[in-house]
Protein backbone atom coordinates (compact mmCIF):
# COMPACT_ATOMS: atom_id res chain seq x y z
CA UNK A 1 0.00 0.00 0.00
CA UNK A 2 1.84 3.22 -1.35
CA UNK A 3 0.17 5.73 0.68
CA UNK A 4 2.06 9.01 -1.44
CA UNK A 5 -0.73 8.81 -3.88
CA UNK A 6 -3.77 8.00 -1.60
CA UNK A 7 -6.13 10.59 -0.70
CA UNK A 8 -6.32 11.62 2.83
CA UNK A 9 -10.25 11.21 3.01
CA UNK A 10 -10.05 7.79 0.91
CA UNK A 11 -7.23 6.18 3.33
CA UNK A 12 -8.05 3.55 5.64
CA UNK A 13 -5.71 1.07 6.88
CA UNK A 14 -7.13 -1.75 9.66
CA UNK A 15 -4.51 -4.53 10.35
CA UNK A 16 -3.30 -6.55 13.25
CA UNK A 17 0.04 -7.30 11.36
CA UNK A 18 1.81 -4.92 9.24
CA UNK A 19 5.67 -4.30 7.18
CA UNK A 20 6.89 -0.81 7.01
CA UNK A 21 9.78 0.10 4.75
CA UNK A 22 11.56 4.01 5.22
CA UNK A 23 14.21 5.06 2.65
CA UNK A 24 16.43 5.63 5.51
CA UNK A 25 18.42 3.89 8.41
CA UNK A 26 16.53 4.52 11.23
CA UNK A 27 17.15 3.28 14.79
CA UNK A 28 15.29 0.50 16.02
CA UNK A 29 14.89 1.70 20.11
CA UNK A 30 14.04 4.95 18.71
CA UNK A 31 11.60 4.32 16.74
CA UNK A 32 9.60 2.24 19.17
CA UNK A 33 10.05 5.02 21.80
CA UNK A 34 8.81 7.29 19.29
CA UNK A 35 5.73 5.21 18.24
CA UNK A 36 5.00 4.23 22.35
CA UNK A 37 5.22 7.84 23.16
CA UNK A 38 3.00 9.03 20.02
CA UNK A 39 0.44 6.76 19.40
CA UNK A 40 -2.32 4.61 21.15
CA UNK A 41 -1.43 1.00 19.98
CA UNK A 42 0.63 -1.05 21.68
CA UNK A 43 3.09 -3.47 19.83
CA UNK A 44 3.31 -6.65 20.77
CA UNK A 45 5.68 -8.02 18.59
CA UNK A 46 8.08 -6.58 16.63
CA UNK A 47 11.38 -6.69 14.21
CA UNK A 48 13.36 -4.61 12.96
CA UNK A 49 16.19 -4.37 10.71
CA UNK A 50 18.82 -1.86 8.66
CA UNK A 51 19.67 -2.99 4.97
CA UNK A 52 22.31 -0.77 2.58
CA UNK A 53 21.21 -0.35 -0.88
CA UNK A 54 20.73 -3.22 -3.12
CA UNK A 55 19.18 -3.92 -6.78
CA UNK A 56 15.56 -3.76 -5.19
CA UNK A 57 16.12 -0.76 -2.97
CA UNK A 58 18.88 1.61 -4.73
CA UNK A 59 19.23 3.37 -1.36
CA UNK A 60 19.31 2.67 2.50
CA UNK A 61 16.85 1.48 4.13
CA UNK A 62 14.79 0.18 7.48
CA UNK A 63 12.27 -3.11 7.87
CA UNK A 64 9.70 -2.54 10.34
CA UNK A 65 7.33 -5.51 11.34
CA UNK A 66 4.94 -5.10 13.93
CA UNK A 67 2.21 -7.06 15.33
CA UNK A 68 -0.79 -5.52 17.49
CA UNK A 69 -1.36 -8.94 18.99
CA UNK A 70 -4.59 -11.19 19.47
CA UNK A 71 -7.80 -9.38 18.74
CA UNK A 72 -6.03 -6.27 18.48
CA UNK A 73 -5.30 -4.13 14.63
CA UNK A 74 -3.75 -1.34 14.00
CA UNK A 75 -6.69 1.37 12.58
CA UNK A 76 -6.38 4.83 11.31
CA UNK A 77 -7.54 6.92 8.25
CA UNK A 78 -4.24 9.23 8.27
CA UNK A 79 -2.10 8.54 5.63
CA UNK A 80 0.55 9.88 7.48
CA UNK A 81 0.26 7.68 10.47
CA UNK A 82 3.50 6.30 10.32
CA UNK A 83 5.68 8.82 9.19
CA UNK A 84 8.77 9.28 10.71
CA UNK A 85 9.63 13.11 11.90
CA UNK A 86 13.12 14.56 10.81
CA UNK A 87 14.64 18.08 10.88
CA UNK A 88 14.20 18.79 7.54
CA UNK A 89 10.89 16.66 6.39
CA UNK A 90 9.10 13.47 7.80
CA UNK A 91 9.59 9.91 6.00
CA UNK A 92 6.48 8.09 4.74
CA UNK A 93 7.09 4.88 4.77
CA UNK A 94 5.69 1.71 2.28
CA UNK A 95 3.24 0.08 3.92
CA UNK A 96 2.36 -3.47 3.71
CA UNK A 97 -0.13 -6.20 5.05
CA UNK A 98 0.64 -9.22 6.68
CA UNK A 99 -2.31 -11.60 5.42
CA UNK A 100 -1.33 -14.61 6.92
CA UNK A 101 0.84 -16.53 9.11
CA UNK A 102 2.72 -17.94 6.57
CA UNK A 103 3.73 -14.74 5.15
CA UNK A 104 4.38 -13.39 8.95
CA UNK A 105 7.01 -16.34 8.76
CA UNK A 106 8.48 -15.53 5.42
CA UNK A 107 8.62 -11.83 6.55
CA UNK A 108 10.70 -12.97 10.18
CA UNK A 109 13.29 -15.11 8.09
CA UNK A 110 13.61 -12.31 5.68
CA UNK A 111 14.78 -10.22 8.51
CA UNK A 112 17.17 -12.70 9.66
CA UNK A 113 18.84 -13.56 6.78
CA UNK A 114 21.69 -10.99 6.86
CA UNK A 115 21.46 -9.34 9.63
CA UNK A 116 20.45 -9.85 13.51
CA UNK A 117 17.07 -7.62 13.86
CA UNK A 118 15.92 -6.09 16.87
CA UNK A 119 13.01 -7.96 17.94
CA UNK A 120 11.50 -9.68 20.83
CA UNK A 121 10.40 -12.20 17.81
CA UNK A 122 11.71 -16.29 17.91
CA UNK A 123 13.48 -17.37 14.69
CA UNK A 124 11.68 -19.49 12.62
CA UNK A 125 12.81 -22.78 12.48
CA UNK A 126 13.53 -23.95 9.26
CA UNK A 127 11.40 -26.99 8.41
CA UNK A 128 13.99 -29.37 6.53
CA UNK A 129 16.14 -28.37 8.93
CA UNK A 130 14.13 -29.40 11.45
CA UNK A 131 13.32 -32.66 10.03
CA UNK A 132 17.07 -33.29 9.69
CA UNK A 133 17.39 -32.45 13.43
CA UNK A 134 14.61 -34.74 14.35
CA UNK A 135 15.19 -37.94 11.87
CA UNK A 136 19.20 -38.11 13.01
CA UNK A 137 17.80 -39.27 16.69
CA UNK A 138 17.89 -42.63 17.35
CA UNK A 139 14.90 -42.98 18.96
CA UNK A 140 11.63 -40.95 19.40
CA UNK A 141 12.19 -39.76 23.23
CA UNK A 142 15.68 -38.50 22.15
CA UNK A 143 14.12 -36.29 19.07
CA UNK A 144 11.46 -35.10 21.61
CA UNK A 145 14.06 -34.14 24.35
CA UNK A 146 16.31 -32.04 21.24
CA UNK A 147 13.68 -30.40 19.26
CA UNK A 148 10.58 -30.12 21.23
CA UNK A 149 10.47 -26.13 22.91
CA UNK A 150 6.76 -27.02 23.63
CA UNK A 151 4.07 -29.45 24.57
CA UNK A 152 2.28 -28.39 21.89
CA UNK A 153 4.82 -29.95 19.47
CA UNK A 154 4.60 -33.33 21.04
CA UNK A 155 2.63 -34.66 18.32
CA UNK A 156 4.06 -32.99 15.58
CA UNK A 157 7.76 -34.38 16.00
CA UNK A 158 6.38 -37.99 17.10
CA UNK A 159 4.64 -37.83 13.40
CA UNK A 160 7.74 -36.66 11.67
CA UNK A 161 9.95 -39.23 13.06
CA UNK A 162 7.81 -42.09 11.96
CA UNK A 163 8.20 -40.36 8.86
CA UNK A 164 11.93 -41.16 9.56
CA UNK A 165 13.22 -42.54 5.80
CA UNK A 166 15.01 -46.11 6.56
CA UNK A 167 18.47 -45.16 6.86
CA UNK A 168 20.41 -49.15 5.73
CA UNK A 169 24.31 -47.92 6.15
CA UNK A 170 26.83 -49.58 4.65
CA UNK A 171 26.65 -53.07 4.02
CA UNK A 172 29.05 -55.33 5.70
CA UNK A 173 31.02 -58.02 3.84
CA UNK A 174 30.25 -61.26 4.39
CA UNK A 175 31.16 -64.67 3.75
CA UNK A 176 27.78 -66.44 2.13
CA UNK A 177 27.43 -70.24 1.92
CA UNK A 178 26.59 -71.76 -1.28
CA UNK A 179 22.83 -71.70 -1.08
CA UNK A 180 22.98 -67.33 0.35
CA UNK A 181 25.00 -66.83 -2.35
CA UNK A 182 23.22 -68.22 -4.99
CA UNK A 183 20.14 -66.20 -3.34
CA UNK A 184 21.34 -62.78 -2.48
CA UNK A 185 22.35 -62.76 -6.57
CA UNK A 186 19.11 -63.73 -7.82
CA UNK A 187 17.34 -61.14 -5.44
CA UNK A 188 19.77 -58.41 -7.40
CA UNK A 189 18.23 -59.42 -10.56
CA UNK A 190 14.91 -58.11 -11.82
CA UNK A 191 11.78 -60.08 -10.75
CA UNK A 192 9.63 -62.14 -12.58
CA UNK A 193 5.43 -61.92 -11.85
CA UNK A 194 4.95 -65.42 -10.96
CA UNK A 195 7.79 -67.49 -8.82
CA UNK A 196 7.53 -67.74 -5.13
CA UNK A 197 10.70 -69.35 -3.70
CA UNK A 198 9.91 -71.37 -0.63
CA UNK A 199 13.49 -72.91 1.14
CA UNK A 200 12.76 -75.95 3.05
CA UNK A 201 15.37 -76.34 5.75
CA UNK A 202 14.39 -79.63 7.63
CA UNK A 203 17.64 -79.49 9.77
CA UNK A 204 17.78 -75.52 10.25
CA UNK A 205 20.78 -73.97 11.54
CA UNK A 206 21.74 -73.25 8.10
CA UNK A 207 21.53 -69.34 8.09
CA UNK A 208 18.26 -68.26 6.79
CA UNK A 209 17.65 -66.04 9.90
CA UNK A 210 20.85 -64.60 9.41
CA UNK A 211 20.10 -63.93 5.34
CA UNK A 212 16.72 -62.44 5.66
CA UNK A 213 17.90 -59.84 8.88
CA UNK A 214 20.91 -58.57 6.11
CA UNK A 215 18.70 -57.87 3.77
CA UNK A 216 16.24 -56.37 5.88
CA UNK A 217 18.66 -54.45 7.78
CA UNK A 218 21.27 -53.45 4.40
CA UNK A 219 19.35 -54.41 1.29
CA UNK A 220 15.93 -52.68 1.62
CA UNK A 221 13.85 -56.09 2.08
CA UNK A 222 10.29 -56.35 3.32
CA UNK A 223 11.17 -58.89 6.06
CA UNK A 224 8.34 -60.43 8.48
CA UNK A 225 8.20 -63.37 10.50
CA UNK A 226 3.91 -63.51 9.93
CA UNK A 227 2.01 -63.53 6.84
CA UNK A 228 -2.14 -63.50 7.65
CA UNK A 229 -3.30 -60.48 5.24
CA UNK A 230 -4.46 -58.21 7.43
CA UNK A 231 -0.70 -57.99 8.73
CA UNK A 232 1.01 -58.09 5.65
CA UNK A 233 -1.15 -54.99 4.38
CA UNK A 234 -0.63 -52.51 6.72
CA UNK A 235 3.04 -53.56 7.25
CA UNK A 236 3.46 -53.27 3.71
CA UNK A 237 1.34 -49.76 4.06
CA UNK A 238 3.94 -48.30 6.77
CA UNK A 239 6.95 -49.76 4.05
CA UNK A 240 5.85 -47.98 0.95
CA UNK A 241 5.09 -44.66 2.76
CA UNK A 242 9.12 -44.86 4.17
CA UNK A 243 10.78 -46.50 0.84
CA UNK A 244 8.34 -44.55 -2.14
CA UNK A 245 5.96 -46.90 -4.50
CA UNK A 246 9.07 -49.61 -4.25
CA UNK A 247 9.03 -52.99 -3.49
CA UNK A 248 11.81 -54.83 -4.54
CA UNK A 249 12.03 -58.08 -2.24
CA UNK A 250 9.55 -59.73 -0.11
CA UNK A 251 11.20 -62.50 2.32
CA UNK A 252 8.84 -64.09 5.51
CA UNK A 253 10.82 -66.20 7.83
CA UNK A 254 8.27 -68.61 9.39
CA UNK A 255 8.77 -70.36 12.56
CA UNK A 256 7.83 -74.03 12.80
CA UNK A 257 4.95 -72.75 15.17
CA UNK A 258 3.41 -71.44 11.74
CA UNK A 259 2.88 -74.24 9.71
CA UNK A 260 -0.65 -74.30 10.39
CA UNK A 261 -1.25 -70.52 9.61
CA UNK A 262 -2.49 -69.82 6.32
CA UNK A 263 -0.15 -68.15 4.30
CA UNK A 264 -0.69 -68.56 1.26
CA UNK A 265 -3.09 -65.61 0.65
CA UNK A 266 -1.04 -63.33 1.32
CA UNK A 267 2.08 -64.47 -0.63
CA UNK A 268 0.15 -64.27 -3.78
CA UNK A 269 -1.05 -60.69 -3.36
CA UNK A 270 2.06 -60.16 -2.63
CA UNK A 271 3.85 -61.42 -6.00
CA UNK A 272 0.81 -59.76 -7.85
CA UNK A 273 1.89 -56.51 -6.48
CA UNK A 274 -1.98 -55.60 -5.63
CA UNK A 275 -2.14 -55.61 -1.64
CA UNK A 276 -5.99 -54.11 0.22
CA UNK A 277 -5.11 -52.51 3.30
CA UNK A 278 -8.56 -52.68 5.60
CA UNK A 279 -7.47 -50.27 8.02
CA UNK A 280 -8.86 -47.14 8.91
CA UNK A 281 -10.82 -46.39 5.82
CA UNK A 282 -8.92 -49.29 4.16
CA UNK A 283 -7.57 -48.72 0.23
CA UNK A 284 -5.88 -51.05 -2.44
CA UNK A 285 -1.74 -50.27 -2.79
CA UNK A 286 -0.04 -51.24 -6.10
CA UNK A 287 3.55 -51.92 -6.32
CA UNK A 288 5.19 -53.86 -9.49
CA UNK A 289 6.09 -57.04 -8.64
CA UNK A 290 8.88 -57.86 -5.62
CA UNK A 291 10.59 -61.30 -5.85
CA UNK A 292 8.66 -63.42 -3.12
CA UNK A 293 10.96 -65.70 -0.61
CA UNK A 294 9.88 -67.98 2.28
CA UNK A 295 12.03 -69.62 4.98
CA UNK A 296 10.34 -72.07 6.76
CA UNK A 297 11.28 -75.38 8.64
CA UNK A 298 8.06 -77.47 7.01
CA UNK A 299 7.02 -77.76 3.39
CA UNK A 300 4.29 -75.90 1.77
CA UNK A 301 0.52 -76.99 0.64
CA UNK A 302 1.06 -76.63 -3.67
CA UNK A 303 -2.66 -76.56 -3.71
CA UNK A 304 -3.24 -73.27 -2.17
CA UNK A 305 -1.39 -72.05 -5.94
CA UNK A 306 -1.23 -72.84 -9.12
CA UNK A 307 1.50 -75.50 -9.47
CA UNK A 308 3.66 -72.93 -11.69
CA UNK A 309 4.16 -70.43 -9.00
CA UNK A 310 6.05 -73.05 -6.93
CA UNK A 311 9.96 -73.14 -6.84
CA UNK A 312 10.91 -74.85 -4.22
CA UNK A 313 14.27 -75.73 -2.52
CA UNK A 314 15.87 -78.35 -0.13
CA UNK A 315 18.25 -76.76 1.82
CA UNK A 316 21.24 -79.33 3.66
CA UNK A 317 24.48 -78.63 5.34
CA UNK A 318 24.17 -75.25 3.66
CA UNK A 319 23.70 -75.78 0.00
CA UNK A 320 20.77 -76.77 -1.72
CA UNK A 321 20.15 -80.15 -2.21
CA UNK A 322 17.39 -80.95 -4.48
CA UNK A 323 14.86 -78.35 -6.14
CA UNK A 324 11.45 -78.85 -7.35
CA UNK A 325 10.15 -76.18 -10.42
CA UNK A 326 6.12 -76.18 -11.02
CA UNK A 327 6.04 -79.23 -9.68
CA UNK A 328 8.63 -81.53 -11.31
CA UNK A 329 11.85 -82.29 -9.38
CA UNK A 330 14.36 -80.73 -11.60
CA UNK A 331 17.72 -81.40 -9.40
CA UNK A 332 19.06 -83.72 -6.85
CA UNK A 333 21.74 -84.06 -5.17
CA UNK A 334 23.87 -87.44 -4.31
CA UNK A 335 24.35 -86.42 -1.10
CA UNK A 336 20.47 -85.66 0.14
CA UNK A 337 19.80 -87.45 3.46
CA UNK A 338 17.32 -90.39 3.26
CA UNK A 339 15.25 -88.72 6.07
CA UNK A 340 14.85 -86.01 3.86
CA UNK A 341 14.02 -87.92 0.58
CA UNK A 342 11.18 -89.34 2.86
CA UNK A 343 10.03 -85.85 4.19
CA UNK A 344 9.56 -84.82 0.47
CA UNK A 345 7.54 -87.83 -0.24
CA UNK A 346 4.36 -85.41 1.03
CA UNK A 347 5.40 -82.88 -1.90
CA UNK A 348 5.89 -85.21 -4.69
CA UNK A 349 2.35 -87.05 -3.43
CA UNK A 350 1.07 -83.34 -3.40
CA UNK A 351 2.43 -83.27 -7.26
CA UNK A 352 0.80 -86.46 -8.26
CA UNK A 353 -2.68 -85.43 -6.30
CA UNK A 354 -2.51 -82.29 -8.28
CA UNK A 355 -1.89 -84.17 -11.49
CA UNK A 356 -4.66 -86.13 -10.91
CA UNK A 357 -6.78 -84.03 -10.01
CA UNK A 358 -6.01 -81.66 -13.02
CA UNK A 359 -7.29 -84.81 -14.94
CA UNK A 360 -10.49 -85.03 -13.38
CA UNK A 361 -11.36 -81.67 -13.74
CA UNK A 362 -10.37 -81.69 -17.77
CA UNK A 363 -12.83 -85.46 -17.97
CA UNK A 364 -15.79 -83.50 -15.81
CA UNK A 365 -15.58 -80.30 -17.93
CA UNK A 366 -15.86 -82.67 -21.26
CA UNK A 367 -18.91 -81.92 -23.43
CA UNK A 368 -21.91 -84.43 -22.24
CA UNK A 369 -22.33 -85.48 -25.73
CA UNK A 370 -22.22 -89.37 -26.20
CA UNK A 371 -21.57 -88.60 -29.93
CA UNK A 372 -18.36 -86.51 -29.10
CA UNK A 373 -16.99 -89.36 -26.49
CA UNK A 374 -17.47 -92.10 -29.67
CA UNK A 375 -15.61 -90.29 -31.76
CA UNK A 376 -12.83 -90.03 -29.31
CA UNK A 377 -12.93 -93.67 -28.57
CA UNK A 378 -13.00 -94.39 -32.60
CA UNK A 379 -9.62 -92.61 -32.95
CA UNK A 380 -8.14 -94.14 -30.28
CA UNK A 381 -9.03 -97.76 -31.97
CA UNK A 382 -7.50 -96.34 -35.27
CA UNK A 383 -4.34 -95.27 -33.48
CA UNK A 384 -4.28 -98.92 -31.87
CA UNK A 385 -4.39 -101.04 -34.80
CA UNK A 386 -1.81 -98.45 -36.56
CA UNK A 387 0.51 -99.04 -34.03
CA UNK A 388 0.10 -103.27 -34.49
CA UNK A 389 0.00 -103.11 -38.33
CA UNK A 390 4.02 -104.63 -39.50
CA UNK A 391 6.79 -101.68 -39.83
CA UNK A 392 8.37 -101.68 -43.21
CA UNK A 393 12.03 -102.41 -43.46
C-alpha cells in the first residue's frame, strides 16, 4: 500500500500485522520510543532491521514488522500515520499487510537472513532443517528431548519421526554359503510376476535367519516373521510410505509354530503386487512385482497355488540339495539325506494329487455329448491297430 498517492479522506488502513519500509536507516529503540510515546497501539511483537542499498532498494533502508497482537489491529484513516519526523521533512514509509501466518514467517526469516534484527520475535525454524534435526535421533524420546520447545509440538515431531526414511548404512562383507550366495544374486536381478521361492530347511541352523535380517537391515527387504493379510497390508502400508511406491524383495521367515497358519493368501497378493489394506478407511496399494521368498522349517501346501508359481528348494548342510520347479523335481543331489528324501515324499504325493486331479477336472468339464466321447474312442481304436499293423524295413 503506497500511501504518497492515496487521498487523505479515501485512506483507511485496519490490520493486526503490518511491514513498514523508510528510505532511511533509522534506529530501532528509537523508533519504538517514538511510536509508544505518540500513538495509542501497543506493539506486541516486533522486528526490525537496517539494509544498505541493493538492486531492489537503490538506497538505504529500514524493515519494520509489527504485530498488534490477538484481537487487536492497527486502525487509522491518516495517511501519514507512520511517518517518521526529521529536521528537515518526515519519511512516509511503504506500507504493507501481513495476510497470513505464513507470510508473517516468510517476513521474520527475511529479517534474519543478513542481519540480527531487533526484535522480541523467535526465529523461525527452518522446516527441513528441522526434520534433519529430528530424523538423526535414534529414537523418538531423544528427538522429543532435542527439538521439542513445547508441549504443543509433542505430536508434531512424534509424526515426523515415523516419517523417519530407513536409513540401511553400509553393508558389511560377508562370507555367504553356497545356497545365500546363490540367493542374495538372484534377489539383485529383476523379478519375474509369478515365482515364489519357498526354502525348506528340515535341519535348520543353516543361516536363513541370518540372510533375511541382512537384507532387511542393508538391502531394503520387506522382512516379516507372519504372513495373515491383514498384517502383511498394513506392514506393507507403513513400508511404501518410508521406501516410495518400491518394493523390490519380499522375504517371511516362518517359525515351525506357523505351519498351520495360512499363508498362502497373502504371498500371492504379494507377487501380484496388488495388496488391500482394511485399516482405517482401508484402500488397495499397487507396487510392481517384488521377488517373493519364504524360509520355513516345514514344506508348503502346492494346492493353495497354481503348481507354476512353486519353486521350491531343499536346503542341507548349507547348499541346496534338491529343487522342485512347477512341480517336477528338476535337481538332486547325491548327497540328500534319506530322512529327507522321505520328508519330500508329502510334496511329490502333493504333485501327483494335483496331477490327478487336473485330470479329473479336464474329464468333468468334457462336453456331455455321447456322440463326441465315440468319436474319441473311434480314434483311439485307429491309433491302436496303426501301431500293431508290421513296420516296413
Amino acid at each position: 500500500m503506497n500511501s504518497n498517492t492515496t487521498p487523505e479522506k479515501a485512506f483507511r488502513l485496519q490490520n493486526r500485522r503490518l511491514h513498514l519500509t523508510y528510505k532511511t536507516h533509522i534506529d530501532g529503540n528509537s523508533w519504538l520510543a517514538w511510536f509508544e510515546k505518540n500513538k495509542k497501539v501497543e506493539i506486541c511483537f516486533y522486528s526490525i532491521v537496517q539494509e544498505s542499498s541493493d538492486e531492489n532498494h537503490p538506497y538505504d533502508h529500514t524493515h519494520i514488522l509489527i504485530d498488534a497482537g490477538y484481537n487487536k489491529k492497527f486502525s487509522t484513516r491518516c495517511c501519514r500515520y507512520f511517518d517518521w519526523p526529521t529536521n528537515s521533512e518526515n519519511i512516509h514509509p511503504n506500507i504493507k499487510k501481513v495476510t497470513s501466518s505464513k507470510h508473517w514467517e516468510n517476513t521474520v526469516l527475511y529479517h534474519y537472513k543478513e542481519n540480527t534484527p531487533l526484535t522480541n520475535i523467535e526465529k523461525p525454524i527452518d522446516c527441513k532443517e528441522q526434520l534433519k534435526n529430528i530424523w538423526k535421533q535414534d529414537t523418538v524420546s531423544d528427538a522429543l528431548l532435542a527439538t521439542c520447545t513445547s508441549l504443543k509440538n509433542v505430536g508434531g515431531v512424534i509424526a515426523a519421526f515415523n516419517c523417519k526414511p530407513s536409513d540401511y548404512g553400509i553393508e558389511p562383507e560377508v562370507k555367504w554359503n553356497s545356497w545365500q550366495k546363490d540367493l542374495y544374486e538372484e534377489l539383485n536381478s529383476t523379478p519375474d510376476d509369478r515365482k515364489i521361492i519357498w526354502n525348506y530347511d528340515p535341519e535348520g541352523k543353516n543361516g536363513k535367519t541370518f540372510f533375511a535380517k541382512h537384507m532387511g537391515m542393508y538391502k531394503g527387504a520387506f522382512v516379516s516373521t507372519k504372513a495373515n493379510t491383514y498384517h502383511v497390508a498394513t506392514s506393507i502400508d507403513e513400508f511404501i510410505k518410508k521406501n516410495g511406491n518400491t518394493v523390490l524383495v519380499v522375504i517371511f521367515n516362518f517359525t515351525r509354530q506357523q505351519e498351520v497358519h495360512n499363508v498362502y493368501q497373502a504371498l500371492e497378493e504379494l507377487k501380484d503386487g496388488l495388496v488391500t489394506s482394511e485399516k482405517y478407511k482401508g484402500k488397495t496399494i499397487f507396487f510392481n512385482s517384488p521377488h517373493v521368498v519364504v524360509f520355513a522349517n516345514y514344506l508348503p501346501e502346492i494346492k493353495h497355488l497354481t503348481i507354476d508359481r512353486w519353486d521350491i528348494r531343499i536346503i542341507q548342510d548349507e547348499k541346496i540339495v534338491k529343487r522342485y520347479l512347477a512341480g517336477e523335481a528338476v535337481f538332486e543331489d547325491p548327497c540328500i539325506k534319506p530322512y529327507i528324501t522321505k520328508k519330500l515324499e508329502i510334496l511329490d504325493n502333493q504333485t501327483k494329487n494335483n496331477d490327478d486331479e487336473k485330470y479329473e477336472n479336464f474329464i468333468n468339464n468334457l462336453p456331455n455329448n455321447t456322440e463326441f466321447i465315440n468319436n474319441i474312442l473311434k480314434k483311439k481304436e485307429v491309433i491302436e491297430q496303426r501301431r500293431q499293423l508290421p513296420r516296413a524295413p
